[in-house]
Protein backbone atom coordinates (compact mmCIF):
# COMPACT_ATOMS: atom_id res chain seq x y z
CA UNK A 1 -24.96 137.83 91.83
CA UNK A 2 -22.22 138.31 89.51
CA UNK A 3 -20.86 135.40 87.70
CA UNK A 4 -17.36 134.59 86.24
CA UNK A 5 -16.85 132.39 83.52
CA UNK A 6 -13.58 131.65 82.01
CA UNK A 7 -13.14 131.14 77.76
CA UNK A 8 -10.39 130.97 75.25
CA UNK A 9 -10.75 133.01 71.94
CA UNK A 10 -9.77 131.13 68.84
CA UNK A 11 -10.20 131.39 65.09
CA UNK A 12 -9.63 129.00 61.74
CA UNK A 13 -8.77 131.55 58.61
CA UNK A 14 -9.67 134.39 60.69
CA UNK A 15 -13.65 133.00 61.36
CA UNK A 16 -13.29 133.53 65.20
CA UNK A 17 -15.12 132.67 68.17
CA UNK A 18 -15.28 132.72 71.51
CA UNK A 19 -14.75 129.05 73.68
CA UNK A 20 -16.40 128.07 76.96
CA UNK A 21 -15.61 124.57 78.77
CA UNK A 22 -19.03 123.74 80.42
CA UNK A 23 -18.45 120.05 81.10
CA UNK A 24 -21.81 119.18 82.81
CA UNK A 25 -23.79 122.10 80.29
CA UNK A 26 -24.81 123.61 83.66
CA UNK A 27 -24.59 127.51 81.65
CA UNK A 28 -27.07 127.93 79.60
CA UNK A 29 -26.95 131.79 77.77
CA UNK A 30 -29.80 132.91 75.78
CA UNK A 31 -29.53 134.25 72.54
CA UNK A 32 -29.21 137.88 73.76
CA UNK A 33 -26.35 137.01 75.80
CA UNK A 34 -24.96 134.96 73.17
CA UNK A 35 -25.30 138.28 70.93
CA UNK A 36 -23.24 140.35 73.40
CA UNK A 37 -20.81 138.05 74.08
CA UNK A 38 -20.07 138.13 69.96
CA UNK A 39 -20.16 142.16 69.68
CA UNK A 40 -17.13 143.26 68.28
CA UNK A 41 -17.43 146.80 70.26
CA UNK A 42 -19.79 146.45 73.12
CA UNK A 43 -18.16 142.61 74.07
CA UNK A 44 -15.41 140.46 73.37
CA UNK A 45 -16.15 140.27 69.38
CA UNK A 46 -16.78 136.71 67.56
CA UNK A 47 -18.79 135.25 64.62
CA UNK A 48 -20.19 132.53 67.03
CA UNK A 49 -19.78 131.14 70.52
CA UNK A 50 -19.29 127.60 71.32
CA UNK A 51 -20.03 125.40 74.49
CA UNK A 52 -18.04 122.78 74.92
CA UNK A 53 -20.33 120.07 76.88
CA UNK A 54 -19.95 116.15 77.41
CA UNK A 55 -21.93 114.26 75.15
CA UNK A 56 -23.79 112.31 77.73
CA UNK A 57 -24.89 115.74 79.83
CA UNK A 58 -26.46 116.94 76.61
CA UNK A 59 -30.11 115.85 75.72
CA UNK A 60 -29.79 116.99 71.81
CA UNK A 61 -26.41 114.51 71.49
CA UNK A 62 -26.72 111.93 73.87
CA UNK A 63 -27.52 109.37 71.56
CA UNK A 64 -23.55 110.17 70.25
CA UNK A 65 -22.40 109.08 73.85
CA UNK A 66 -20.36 105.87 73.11
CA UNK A 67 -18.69 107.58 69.95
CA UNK A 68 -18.03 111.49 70.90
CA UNK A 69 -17.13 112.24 74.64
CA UNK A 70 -17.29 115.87 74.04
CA UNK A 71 -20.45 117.95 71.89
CA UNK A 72 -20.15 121.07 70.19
CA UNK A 73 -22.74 123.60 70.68
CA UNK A 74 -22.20 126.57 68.32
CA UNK A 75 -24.23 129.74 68.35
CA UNK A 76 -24.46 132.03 65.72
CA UNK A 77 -23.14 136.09 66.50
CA UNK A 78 -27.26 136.89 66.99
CA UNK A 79 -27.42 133.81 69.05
CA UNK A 80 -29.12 132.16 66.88
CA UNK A 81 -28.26 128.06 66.91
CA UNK A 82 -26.48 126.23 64.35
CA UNK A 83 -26.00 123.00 63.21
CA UNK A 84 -22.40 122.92 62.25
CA UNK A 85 -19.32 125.05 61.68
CA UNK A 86 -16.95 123.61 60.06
CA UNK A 87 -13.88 126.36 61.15
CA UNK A 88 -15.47 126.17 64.21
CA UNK A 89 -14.90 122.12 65.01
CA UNK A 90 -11.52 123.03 64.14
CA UNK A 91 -10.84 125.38 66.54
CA UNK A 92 -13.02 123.27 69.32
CA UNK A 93 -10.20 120.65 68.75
CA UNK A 94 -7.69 122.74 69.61
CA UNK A 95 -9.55 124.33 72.38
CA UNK A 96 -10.15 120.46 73.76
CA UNK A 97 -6.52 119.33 73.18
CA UNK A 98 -5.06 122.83 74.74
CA UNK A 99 -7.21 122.49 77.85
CA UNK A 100 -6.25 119.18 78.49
CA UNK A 101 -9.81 117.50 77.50
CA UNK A 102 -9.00 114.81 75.02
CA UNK A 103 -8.29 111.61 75.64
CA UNK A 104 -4.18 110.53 75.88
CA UNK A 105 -2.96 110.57 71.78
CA UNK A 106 -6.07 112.33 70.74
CA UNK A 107 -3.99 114.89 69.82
CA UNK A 108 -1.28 112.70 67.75
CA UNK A 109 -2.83 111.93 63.83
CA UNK A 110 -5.43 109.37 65.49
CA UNK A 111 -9.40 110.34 64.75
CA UNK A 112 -11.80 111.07 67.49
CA UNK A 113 -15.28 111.71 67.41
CA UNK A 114 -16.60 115.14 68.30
CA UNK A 115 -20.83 115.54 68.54
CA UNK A 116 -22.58 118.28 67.01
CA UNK A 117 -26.39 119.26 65.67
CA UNK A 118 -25.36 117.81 62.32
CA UNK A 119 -24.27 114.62 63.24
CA UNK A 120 -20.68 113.06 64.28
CA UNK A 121 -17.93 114.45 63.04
CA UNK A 122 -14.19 113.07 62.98
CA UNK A 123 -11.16 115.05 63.55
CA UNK A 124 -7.06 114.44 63.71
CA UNK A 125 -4.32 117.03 64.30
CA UNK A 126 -1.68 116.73 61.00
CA UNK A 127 1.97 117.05 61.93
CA UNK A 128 2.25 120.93 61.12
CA UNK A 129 -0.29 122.00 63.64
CA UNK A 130 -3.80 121.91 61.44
CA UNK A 131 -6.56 119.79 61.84
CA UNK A 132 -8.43 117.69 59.17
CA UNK A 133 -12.08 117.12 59.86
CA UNK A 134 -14.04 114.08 58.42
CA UNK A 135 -17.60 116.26 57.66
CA UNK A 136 -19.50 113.39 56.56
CA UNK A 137 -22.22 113.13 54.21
CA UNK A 138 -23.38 115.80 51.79
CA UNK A 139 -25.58 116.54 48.89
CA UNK A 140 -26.42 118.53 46.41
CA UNK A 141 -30.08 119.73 47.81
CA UNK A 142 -32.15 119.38 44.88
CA UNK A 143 -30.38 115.93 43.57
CA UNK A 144 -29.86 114.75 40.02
CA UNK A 145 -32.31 117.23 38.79
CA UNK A 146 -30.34 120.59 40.06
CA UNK A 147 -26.98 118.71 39.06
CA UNK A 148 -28.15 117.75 35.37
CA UNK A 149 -29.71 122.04 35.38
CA UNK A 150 -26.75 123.40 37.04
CA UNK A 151 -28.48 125.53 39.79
CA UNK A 152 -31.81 124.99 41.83
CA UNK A 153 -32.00 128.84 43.27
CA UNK A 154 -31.64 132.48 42.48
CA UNK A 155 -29.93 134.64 44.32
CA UNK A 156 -29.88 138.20 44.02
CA UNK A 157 -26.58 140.03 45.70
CA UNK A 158 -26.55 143.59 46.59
CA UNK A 159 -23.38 145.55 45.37
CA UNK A 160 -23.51 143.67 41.79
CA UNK A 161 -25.81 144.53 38.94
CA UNK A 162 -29.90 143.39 40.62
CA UNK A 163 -29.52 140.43 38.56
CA UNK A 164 -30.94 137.17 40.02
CA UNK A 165 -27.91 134.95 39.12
CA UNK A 166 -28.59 130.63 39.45
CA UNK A 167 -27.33 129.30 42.34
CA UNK A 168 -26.67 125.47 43.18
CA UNK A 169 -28.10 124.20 46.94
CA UNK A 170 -25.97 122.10 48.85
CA UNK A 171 -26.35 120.37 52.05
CA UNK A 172 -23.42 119.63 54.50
CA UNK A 173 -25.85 119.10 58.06
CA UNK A 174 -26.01 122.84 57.19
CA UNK A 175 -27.59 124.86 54.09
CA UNK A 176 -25.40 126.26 51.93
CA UNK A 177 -26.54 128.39 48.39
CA UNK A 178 -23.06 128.53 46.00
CA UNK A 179 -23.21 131.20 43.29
CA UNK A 180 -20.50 131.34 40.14
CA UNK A 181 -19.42 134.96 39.35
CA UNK A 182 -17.49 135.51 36.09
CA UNK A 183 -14.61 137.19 37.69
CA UNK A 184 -12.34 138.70 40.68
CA UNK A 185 -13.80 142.39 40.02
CA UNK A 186 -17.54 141.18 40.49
CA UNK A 187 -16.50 139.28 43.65
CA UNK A 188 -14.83 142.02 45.06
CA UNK A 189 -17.77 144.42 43.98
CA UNK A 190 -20.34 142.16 46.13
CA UNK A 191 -21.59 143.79 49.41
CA UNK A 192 -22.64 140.58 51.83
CA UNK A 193 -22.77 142.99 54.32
CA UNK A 194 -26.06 142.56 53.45
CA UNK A 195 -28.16 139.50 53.45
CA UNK A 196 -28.36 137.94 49.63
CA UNK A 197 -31.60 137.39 48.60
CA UNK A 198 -32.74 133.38 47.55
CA UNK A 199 -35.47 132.65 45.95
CA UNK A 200 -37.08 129.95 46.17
CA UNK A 201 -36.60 131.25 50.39
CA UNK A 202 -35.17 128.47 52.24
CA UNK A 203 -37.23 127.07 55.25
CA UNK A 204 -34.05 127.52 57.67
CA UNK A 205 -32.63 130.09 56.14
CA UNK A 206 -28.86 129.60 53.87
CA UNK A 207 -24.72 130.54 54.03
CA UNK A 208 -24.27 131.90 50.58
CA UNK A 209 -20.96 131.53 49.05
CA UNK A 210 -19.51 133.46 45.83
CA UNK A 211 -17.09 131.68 44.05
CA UNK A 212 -14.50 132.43 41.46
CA UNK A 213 -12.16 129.83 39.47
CA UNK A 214 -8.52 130.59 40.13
CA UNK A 215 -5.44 128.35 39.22
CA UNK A 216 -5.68 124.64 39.07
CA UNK A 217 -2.94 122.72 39.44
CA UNK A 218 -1.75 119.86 37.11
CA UNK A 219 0.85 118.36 39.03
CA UNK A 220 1.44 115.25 36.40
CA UNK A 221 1.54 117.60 33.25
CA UNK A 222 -1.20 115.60 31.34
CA UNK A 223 -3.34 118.78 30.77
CA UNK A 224 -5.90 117.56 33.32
CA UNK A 225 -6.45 119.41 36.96
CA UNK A 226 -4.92 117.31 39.66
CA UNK A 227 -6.06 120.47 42.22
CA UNK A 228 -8.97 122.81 42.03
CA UNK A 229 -8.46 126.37 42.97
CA UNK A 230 -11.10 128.79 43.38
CA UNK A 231 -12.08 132.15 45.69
CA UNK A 232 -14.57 132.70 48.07
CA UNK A 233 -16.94 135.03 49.86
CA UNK A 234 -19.32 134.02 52.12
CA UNK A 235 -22.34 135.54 53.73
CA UNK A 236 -23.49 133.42 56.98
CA UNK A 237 -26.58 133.22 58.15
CA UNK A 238 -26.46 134.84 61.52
CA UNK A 239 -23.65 136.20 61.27
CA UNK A 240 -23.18 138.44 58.45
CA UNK A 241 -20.36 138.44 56.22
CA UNK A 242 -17.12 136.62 57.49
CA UNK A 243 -13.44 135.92 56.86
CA UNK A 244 -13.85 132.36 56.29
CA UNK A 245 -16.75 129.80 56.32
CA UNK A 246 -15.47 125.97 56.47
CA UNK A 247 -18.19 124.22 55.23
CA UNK A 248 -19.27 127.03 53.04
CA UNK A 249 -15.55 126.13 51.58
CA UNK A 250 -16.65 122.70 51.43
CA UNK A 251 -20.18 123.54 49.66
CA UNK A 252 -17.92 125.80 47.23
CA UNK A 253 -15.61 123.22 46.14
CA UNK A 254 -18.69 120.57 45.78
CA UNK A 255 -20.87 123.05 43.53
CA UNK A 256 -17.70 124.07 41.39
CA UNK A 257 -16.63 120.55 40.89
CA UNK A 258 -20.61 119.56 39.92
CA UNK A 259 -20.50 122.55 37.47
CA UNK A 260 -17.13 120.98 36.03
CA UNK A 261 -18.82 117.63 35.39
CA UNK A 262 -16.93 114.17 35.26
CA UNK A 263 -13.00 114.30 35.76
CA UNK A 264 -12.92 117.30 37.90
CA UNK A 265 -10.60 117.26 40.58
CA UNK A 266 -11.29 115.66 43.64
CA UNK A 267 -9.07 118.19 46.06
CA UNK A 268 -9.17 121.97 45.83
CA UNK A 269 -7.47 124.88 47.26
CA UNK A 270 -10.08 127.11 48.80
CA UNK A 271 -9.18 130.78 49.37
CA UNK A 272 -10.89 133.06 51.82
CA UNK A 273 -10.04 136.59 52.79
CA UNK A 274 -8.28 134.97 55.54
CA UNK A 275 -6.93 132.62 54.40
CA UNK A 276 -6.57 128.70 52.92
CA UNK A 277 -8.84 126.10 53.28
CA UNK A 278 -8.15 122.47 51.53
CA UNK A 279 -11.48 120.10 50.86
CA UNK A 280 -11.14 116.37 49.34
CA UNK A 281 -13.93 114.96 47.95
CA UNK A 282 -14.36 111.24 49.94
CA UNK A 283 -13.45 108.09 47.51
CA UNK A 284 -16.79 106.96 45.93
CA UNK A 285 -18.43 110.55 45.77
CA UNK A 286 -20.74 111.32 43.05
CA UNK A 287 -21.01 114.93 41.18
CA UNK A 288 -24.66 115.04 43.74
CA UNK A 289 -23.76 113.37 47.23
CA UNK A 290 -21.00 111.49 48.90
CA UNK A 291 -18.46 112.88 52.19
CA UNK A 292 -15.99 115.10 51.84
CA UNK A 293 -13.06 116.26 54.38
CA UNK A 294 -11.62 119.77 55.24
CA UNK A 295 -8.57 120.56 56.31
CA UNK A 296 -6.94 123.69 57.65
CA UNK A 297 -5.50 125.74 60.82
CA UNK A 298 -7.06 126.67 63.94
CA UNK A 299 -5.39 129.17 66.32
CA UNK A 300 -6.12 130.08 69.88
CA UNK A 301 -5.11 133.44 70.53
CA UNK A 302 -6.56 134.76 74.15
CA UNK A 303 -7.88 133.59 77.53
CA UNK A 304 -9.84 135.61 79.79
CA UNK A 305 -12.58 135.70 82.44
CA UNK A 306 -16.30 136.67 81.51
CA UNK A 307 -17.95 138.61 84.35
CA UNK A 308 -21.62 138.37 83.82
CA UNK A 309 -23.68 140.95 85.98
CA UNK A 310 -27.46 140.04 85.72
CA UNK A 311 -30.18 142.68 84.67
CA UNK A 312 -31.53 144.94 87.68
């Protein structure tokens, strides 16, 4: 029997996916579906599909029940699960808030509590449109050790010069490996078409993120950064390379500011090939753990129908 299933197609800095409302988590695709669904010529063309299911009709989250009405289950473009996106939790606000899901003045600067594999995350829509998400706790994987050596990893990236370059781990509910390249030419040069490789190999695999210092901003002219700016590429486990990662973005800004020691700015101006992405380090954050929030758009741009044929 053929099936129907309606979604929304959305996207936060051009890191798109495809939306489906399944209130009681009654579909459940596999990953090979999942992959199809994301193929940008044989299907409708995403970096990751995400399920929007109550809370309480969802064994992995139902323990979130009396904070999050709504979970988040986001799937990788090879299907594969994930624990967090943060682009993507944008974007499910806006999917939740455009389809009439959220509770009355959810949508109006108050925080509400979305539920995903990485814990509960808080989100509010600003007056211009964007969302800010509260993303919790982090850390820098290997602790006061990696931050007092700088890195923890090596990471080899095809397209530069076969040089294993140190790398600094850091975990958002999500792995993420964040390697400093000297300038805009090397970034540019990097293929992350294909999978970096990490060594020591991480158990779940890792996002890898290249980032380059741009222009800080001093906005109290006392010589001192007020605003970090860098640029970023990202490589997603997954998914391949994409247009934007947001907590990749958020693990960027972290392992820069840890590299800049003491006084470094606590916001900074993220900039992805499509687009910009503003993280703030949470009040009482060390240079190795505290939260952090992200901030930035999230578009819907489609709606259509699915029609799912089974197999002969």
């Amino acid at each position: 029997m053929t099936s129907e299933i309606p979604f929304t197609k959305g996207h936060g800095t051009e890191n798109d996916f495809v939306l489906v409302a399944d209130p009681d988590g009654s579909w459940a695709p596999d990953a090979q579906l999942v992959a199809a669904i994301c193929d940008r010529r044989a299907g409708i063309g995403a970096d990751g599909l995400i399920r929007a299911v109550r809370t309480a009709a969802e064994p992995a989250a139902a323990a979130l029940a009396d904070q999050a009405e709504w979970f988040m289950d986001y799937r990788n473009s090879d299907g594969s699960v994930a624990e967090m996106c943060g682009n993507g939790v944008r974007v499910f606000a806006e999917f939740l808030l455009s389809s009439g899901l959220l509770p009355e003045g959810a949508g109006d600067g108050t925080w509400f509590g979305v539920a995903t594999r990485a814990g509960l995350k808080r989100l509010r829509r600003e007056p211009d449109g964007s969302w800010t998400a509260d993303m919790g706790r982090w850390s820098l994987t290997g602790g006061a050790r990696a931050l007092a050596d700088g890195s923890d990893a090596l990471v080899q990236v095809p397209g530069l010069d076969g040089v294993a370059r140190p790398a600094l781990s850091v975990d958002l509910g999500n792995p993420h490996t964040v390697v400093a390249l000297p300038d805009a030419a090397e970034l540019d040069a990097a293929d992350l078409g294909r999978a970096p490789q990490v060594e020591p190999v991480p158990p779940h695999g890792t996002n890898v993120e290249l980032v380059v210092p741009v222009d800080g901003v001093d906005l109290d002219g006392n010589g001192d950064l007020d605003i970090g700016d860098i640029a970023m590429r990202v490589h997603e486990r997954g998914s391949g390379e994409t247009r934007s990662c947001g907590t990749g973005a958020c693990a960027a800004a972290l392992a820069t500011r840890a590299w800049a020691g003491e006084g470094a700015p606590g916001v900074w101006r993220v900039r992805v090939p499509g687009g910009r992405l503003v993280v703030t380090v949470g009040a009482g954050s060390t240079l190795s753990e505290g939260t952090v929030w992200l901030s930035g758009p999230a578009q819907l741009v489609a709606r259509g129908v699915l029609t799912l044929t089974p197999a002969a």
